[in-house]
N, C-alpha and C. Protein backbone atom coordinates (compact mmCIF):
# COMPACT_ATOMS: atom_id res chain seq x y z
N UNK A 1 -12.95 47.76 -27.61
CA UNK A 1 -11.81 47.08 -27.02
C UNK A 1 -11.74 45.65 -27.56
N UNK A 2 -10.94 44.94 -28.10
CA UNK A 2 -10.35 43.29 -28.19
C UNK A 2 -10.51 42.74 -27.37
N UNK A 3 -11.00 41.53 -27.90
CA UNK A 3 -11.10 40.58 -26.97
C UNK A 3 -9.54 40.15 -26.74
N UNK A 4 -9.77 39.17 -25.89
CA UNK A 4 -8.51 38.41 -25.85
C UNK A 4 -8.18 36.78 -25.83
N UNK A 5 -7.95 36.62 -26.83
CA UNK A 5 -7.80 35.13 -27.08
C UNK A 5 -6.73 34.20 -26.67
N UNK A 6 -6.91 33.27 -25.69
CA UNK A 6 -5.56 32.78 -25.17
C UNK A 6 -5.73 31.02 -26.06
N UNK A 7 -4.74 30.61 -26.38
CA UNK A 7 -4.43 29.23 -26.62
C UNK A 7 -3.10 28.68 -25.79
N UNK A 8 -2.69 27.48 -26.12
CA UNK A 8 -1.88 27.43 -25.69
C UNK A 8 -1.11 26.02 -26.59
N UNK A 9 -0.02 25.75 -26.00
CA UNK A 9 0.50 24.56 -26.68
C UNK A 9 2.22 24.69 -26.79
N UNK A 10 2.40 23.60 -27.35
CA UNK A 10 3.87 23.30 -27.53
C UNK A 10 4.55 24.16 -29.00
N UNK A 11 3.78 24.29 -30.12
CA UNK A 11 4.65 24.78 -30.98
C UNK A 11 5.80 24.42 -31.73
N UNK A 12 6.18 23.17 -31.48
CA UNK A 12 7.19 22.66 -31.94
C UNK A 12 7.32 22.56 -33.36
N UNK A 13 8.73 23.07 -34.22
CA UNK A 13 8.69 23.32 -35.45
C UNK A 13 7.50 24.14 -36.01
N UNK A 14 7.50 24.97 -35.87
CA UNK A 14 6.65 26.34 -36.36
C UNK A 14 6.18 25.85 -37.86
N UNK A 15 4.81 25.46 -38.08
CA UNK A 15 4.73 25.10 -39.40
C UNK A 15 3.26 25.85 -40.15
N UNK A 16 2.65 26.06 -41.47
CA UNK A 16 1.76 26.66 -41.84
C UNK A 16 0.48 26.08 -41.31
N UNK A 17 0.37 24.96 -40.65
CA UNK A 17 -0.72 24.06 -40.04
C UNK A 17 -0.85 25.24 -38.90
N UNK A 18 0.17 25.77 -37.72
CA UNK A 18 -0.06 26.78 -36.37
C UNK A 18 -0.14 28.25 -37.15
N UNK A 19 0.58 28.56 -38.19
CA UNK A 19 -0.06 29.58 -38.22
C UNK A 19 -1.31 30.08 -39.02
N UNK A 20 -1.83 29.56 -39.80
CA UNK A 20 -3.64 28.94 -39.63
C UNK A 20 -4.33 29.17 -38.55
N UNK A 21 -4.10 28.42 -37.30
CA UNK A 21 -5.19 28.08 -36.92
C UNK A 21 -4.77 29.89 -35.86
N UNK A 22 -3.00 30.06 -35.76
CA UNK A 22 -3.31 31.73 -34.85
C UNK A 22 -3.88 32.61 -36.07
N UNK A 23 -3.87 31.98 -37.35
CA UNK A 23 -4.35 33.49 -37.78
C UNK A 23 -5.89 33.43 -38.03
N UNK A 24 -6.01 32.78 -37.70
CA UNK A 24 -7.67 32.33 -37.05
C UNK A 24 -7.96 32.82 -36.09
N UNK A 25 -7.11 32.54 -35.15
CA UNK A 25 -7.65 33.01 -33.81
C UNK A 25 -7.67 34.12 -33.90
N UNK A 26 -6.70 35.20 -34.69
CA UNK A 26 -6.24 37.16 -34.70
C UNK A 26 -7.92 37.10 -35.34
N UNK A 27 -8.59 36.76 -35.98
CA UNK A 27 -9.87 37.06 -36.35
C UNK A 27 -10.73 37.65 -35.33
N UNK A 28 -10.64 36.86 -34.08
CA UNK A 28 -11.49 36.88 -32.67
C UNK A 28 -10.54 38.19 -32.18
N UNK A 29 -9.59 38.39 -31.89
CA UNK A 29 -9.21 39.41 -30.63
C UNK A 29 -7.56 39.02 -30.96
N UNK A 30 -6.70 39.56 -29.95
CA UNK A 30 -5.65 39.89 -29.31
C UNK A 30 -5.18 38.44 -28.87
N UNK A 31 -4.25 37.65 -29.69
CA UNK A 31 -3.99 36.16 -29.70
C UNK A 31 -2.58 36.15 -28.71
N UNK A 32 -3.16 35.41 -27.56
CA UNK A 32 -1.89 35.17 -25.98
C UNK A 32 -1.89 33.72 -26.29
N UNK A 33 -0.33 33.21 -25.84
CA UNK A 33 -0.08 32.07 -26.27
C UNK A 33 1.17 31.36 -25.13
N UNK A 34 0.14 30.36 -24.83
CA UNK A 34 0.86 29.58 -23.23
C UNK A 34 1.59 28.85 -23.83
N UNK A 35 3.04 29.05 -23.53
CA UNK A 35 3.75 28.38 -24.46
C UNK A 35 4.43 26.79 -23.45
N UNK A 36 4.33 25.71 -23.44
CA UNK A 36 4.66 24.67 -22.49
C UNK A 36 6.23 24.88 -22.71
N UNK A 37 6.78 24.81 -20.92
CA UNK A 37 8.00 24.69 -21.37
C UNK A 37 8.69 23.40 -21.47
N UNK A 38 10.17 23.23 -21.70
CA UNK A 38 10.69 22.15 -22.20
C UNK A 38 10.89 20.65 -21.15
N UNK A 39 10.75 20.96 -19.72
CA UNK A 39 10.85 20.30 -19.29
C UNK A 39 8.95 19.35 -18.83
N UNK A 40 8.09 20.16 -19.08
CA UNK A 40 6.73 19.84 -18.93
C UNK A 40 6.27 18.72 -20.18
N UNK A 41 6.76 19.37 -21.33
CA UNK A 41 6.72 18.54 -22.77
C UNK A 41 7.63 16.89 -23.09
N UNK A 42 8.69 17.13 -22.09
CA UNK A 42 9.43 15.38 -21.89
C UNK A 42 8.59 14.68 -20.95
N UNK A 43 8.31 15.37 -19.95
CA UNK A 43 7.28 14.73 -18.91
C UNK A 43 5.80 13.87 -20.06
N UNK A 44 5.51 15.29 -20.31
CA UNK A 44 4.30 14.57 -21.07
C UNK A 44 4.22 13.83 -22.23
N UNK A 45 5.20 14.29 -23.09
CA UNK A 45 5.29 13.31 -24.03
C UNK A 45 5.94 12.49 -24.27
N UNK A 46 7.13 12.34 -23.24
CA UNK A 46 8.30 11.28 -23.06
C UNK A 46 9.50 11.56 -23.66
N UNK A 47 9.73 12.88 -24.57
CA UNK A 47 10.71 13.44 -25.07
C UNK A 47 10.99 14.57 -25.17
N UNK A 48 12.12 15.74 -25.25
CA UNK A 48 11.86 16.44 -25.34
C UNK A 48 11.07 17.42 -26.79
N UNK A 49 10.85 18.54 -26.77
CA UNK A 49 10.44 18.97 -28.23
C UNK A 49 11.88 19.39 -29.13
N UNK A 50 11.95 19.52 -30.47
CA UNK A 50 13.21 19.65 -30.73
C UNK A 50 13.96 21.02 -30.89
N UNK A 51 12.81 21.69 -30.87
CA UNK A 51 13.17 23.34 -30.71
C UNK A 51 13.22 23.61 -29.07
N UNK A 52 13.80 24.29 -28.77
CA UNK A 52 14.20 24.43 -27.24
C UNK A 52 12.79 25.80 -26.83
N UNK A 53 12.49 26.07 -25.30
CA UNK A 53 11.65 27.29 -25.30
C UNK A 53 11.75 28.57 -25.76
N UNK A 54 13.09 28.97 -26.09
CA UNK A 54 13.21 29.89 -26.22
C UNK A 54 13.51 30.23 -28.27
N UNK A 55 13.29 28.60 -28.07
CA UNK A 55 13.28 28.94 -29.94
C UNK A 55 11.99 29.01 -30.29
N UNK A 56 11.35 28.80 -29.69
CA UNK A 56 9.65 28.15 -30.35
C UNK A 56 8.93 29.48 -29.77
N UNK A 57 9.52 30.17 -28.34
CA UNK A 57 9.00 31.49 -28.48
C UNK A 57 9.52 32.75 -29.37
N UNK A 58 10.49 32.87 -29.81
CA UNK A 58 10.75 33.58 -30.52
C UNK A 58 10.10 33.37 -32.21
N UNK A 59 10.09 32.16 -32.26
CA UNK A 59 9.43 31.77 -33.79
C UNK A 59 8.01 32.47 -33.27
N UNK A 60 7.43 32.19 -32.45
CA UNK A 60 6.28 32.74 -31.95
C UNK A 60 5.93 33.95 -31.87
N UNK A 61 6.86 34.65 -31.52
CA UNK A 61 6.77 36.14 -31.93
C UNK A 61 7.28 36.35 -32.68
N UNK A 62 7.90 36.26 -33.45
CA UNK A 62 7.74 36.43 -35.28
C UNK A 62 6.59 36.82 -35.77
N UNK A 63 5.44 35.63 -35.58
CA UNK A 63 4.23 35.43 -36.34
C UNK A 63 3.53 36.85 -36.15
N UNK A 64 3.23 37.35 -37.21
CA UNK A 64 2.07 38.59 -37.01
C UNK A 64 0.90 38.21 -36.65
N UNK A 65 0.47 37.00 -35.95
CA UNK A 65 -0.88 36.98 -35.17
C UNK A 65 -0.65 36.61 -34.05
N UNK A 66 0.86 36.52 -33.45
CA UNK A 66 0.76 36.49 -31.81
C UNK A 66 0.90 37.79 -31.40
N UNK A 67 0.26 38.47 -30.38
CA UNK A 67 0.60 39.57 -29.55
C UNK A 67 1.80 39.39 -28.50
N UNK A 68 1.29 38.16 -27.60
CA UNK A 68 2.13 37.84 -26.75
C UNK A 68 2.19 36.54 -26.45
N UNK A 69 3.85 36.04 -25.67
CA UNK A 69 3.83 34.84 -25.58
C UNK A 69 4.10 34.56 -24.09
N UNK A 70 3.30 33.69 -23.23
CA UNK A 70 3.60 33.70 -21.53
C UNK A 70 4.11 31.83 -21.81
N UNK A 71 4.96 32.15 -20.67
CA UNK A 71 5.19 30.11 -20.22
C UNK A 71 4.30 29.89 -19.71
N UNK A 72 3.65 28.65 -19.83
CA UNK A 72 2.64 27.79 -19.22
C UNK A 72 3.41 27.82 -17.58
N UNK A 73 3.23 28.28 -16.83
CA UNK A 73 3.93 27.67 -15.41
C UNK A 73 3.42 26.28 -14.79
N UNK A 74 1.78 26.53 -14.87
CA UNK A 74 0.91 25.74 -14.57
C UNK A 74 1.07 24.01 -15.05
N UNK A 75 2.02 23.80 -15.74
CA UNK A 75 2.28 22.24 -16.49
C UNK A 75 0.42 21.60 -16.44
N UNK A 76 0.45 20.59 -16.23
CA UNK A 76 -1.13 19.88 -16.57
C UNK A 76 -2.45 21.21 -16.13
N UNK A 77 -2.24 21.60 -14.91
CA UNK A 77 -2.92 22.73 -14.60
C UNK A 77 -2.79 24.17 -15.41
N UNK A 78 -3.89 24.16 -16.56
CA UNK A 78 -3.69 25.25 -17.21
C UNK A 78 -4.60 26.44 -16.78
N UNK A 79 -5.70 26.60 -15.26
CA UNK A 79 -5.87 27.14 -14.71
C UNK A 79 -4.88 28.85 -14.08
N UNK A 80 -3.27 28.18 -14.14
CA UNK A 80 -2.96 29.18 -13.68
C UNK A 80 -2.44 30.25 -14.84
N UNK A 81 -2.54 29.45 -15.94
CA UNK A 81 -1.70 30.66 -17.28
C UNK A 81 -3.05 31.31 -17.54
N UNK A 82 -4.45 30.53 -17.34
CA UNK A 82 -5.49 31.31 -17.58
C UNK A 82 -5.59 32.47 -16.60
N UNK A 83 -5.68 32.42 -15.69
CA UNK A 83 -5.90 33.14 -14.65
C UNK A 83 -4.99 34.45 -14.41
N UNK A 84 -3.42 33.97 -15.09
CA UNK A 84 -2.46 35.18 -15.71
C UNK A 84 -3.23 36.55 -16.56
N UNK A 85 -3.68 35.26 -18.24
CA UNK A 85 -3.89 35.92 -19.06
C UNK A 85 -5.07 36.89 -19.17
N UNK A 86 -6.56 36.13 -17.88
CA UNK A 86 -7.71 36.76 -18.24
C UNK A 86 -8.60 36.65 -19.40
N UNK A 87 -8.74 35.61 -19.88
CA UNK A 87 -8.89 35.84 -21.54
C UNK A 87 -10.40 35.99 -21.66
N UNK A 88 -11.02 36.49 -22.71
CA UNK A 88 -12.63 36.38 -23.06
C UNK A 88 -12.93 35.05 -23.97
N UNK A 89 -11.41 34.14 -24.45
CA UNK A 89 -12.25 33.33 -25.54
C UNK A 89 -10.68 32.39 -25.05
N UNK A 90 -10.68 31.13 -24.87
CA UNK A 90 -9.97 30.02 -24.79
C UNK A 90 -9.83 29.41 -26.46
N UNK A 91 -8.96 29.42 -27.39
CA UNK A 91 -8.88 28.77 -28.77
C UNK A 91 -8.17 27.52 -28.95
N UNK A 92 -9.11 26.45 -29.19
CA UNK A 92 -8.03 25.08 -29.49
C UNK A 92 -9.01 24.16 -30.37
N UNK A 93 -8.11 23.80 -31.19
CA UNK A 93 -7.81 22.84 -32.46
C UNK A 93 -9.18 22.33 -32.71
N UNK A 94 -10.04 21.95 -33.62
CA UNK A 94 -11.16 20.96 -33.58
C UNK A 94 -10.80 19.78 -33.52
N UNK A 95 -9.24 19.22 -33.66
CA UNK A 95 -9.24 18.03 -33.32
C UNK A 95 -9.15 17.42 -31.65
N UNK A 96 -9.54 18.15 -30.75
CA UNK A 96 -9.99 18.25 -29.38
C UNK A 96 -11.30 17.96 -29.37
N UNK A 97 -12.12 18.14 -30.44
CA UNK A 97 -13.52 18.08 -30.39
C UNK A 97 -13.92 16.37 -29.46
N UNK A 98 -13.08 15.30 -30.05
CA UNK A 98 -13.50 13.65 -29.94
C UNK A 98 -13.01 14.18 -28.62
N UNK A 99 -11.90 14.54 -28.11
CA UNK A 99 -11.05 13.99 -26.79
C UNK A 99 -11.80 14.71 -25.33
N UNK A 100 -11.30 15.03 -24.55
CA UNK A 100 -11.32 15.21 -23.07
C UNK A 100 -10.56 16.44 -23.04
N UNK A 101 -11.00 17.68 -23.34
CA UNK A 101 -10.16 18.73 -23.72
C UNK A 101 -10.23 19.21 -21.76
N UNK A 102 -11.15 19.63 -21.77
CA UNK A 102 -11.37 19.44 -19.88
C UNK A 102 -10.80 19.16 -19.56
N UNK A 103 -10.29 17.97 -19.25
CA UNK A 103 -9.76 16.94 -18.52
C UNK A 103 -7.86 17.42 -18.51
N UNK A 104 -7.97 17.87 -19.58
CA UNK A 104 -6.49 17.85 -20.66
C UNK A 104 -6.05 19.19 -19.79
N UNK A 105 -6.91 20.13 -19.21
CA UNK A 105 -7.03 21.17 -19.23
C UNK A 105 -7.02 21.48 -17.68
N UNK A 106 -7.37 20.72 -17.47
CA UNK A 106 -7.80 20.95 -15.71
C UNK A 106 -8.64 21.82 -15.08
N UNK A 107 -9.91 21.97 -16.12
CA UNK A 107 -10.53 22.70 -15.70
C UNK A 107 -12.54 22.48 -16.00
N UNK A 108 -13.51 22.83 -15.73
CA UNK A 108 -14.70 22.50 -16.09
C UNK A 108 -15.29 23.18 -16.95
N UNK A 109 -16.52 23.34 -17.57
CA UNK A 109 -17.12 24.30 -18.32
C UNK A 109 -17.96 25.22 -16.88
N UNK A 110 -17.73 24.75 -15.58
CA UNK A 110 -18.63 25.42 -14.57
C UNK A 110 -17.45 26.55 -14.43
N UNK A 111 -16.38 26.55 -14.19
CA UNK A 111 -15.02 27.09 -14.24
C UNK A 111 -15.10 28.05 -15.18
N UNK A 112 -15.19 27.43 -16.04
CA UNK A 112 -15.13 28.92 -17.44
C UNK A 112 -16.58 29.21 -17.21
N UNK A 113 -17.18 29.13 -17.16
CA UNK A 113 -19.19 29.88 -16.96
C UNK A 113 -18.31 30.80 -15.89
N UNK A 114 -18.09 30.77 -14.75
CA UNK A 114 -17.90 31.61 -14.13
C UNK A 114 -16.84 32.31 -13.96
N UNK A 115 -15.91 32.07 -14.76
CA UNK A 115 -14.92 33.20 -15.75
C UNK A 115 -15.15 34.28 -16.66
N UNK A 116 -16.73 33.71 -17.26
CA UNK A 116 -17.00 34.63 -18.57
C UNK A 116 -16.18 34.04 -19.63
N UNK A 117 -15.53 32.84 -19.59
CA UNK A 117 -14.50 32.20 -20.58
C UNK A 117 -15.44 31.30 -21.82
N UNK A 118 -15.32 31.85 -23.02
CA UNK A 118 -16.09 31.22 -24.16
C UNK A 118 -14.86 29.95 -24.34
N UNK A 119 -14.99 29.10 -24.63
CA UNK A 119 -14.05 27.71 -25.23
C UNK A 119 -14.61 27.97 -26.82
N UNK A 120 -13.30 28.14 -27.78
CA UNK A 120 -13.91 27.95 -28.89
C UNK A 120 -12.92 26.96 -29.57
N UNK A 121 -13.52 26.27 -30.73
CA UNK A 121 -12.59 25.15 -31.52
C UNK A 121 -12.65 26.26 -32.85
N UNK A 122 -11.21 25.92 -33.23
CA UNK A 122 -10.82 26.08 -34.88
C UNK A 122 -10.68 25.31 -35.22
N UNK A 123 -10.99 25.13 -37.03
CA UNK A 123 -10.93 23.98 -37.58
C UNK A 123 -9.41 24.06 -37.52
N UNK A 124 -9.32 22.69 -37.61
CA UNK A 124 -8.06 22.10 -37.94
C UNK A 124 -7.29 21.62 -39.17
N UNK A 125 -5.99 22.37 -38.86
CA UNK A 125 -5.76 22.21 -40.45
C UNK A 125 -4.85 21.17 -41.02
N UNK A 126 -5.24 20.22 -42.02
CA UNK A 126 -5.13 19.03 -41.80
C UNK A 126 -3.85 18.69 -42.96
N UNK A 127 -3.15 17.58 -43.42
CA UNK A 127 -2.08 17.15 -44.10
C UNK A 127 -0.71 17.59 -43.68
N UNK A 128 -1.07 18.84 -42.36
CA UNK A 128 0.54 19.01 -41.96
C UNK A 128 0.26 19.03 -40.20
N UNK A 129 1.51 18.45 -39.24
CA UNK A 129 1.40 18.25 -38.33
C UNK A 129 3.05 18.56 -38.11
N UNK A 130 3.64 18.66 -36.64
CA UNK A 130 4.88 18.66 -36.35
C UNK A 130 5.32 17.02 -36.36
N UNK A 131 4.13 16.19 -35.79
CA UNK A 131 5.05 14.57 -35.80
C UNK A 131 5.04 13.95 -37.00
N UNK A 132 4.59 14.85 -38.39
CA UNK A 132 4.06 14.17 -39.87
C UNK A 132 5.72 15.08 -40.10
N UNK A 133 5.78 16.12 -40.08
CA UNK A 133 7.59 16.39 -40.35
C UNK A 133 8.60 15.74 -39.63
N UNK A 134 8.28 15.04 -38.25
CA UNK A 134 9.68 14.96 -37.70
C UNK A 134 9.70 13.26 -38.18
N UNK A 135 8.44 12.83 -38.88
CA UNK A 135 8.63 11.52 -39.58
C UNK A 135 9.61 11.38 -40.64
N UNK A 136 9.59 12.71 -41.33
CA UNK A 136 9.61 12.91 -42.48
C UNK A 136 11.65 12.45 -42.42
N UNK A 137 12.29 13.18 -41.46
CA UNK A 137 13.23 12.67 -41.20
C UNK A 137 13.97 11.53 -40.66
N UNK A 138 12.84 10.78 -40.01
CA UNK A 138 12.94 9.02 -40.34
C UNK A 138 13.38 8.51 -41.81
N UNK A 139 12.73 9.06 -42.31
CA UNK A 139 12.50 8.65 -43.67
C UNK A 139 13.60 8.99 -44.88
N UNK A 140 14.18 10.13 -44.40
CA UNK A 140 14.91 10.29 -45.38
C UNK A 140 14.35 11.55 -46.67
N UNK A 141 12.97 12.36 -46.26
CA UNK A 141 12.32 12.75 -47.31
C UNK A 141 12.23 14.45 -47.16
């Protein structure tokens, strides 16, 4: 049986940097993907994203390494999309490694111990980002 790998995130502008790191994750198991919706992403980042939810999930299922895509309901509390999905392996970015991914997360490593929830980092794949493209149209390039 597959495991099941949940990540989660915004997705904004679907670029070869996200699908990397899901087709990384399809390595591990059965890749579920908490997708934040649009009004959680202005909250948190002060704007909205420029693809709307229902564009960034459909780009999302496109990808041949998502299985499935759930809304984050949970906004900062990502306890409850976990608790949806069930997962055996939590997947996010190595550039989480420096930060407060916990914290980010709302949840403990005592939390996942007693989930059976592995936290794993993928490397991160680096020279492309969504805010390194939406610069790019500052710019003119």
């Amino acid at each position: 049986m597959s495991q099941v790998i949940y990540t989660g995130g915004t997705f904004d502008l679907l670029h070869w940097g996200h699908v990397s790191f899901l087709a990384s994750c399809a390595k591990f198991g059965e890749v579920v993907v908490s997708l934040n919706p649009d009004e959680f992403i202005a909250a948190f980042k002060g704007k909205p994203p420029v693809m709307t939810y229902d564009e960034r999930r459909k780009a999302l299922l496109g990808c041949r390494w998502v299985a499935r895509v759930i809304k984050n309901t949970g906004g900062a509390d990502s306890k409850i999309a976990i608790n949806h999905v069930k997962p055996d392996v939590i997947a996010i970015g190595s550039d989480w490694a420096t930060r407060d991914y916990y914290k980010q997360m709302g949840f403990t490593q005592q939390w996942l111990d007693e989930k059976n929830i592995i936290l794993m980092y993928i490397p991160y794949t680096k020279l492309i980002s969504t805010t390194a493209i939406k610069a790019r149209f500052n710019h003119g390039t």
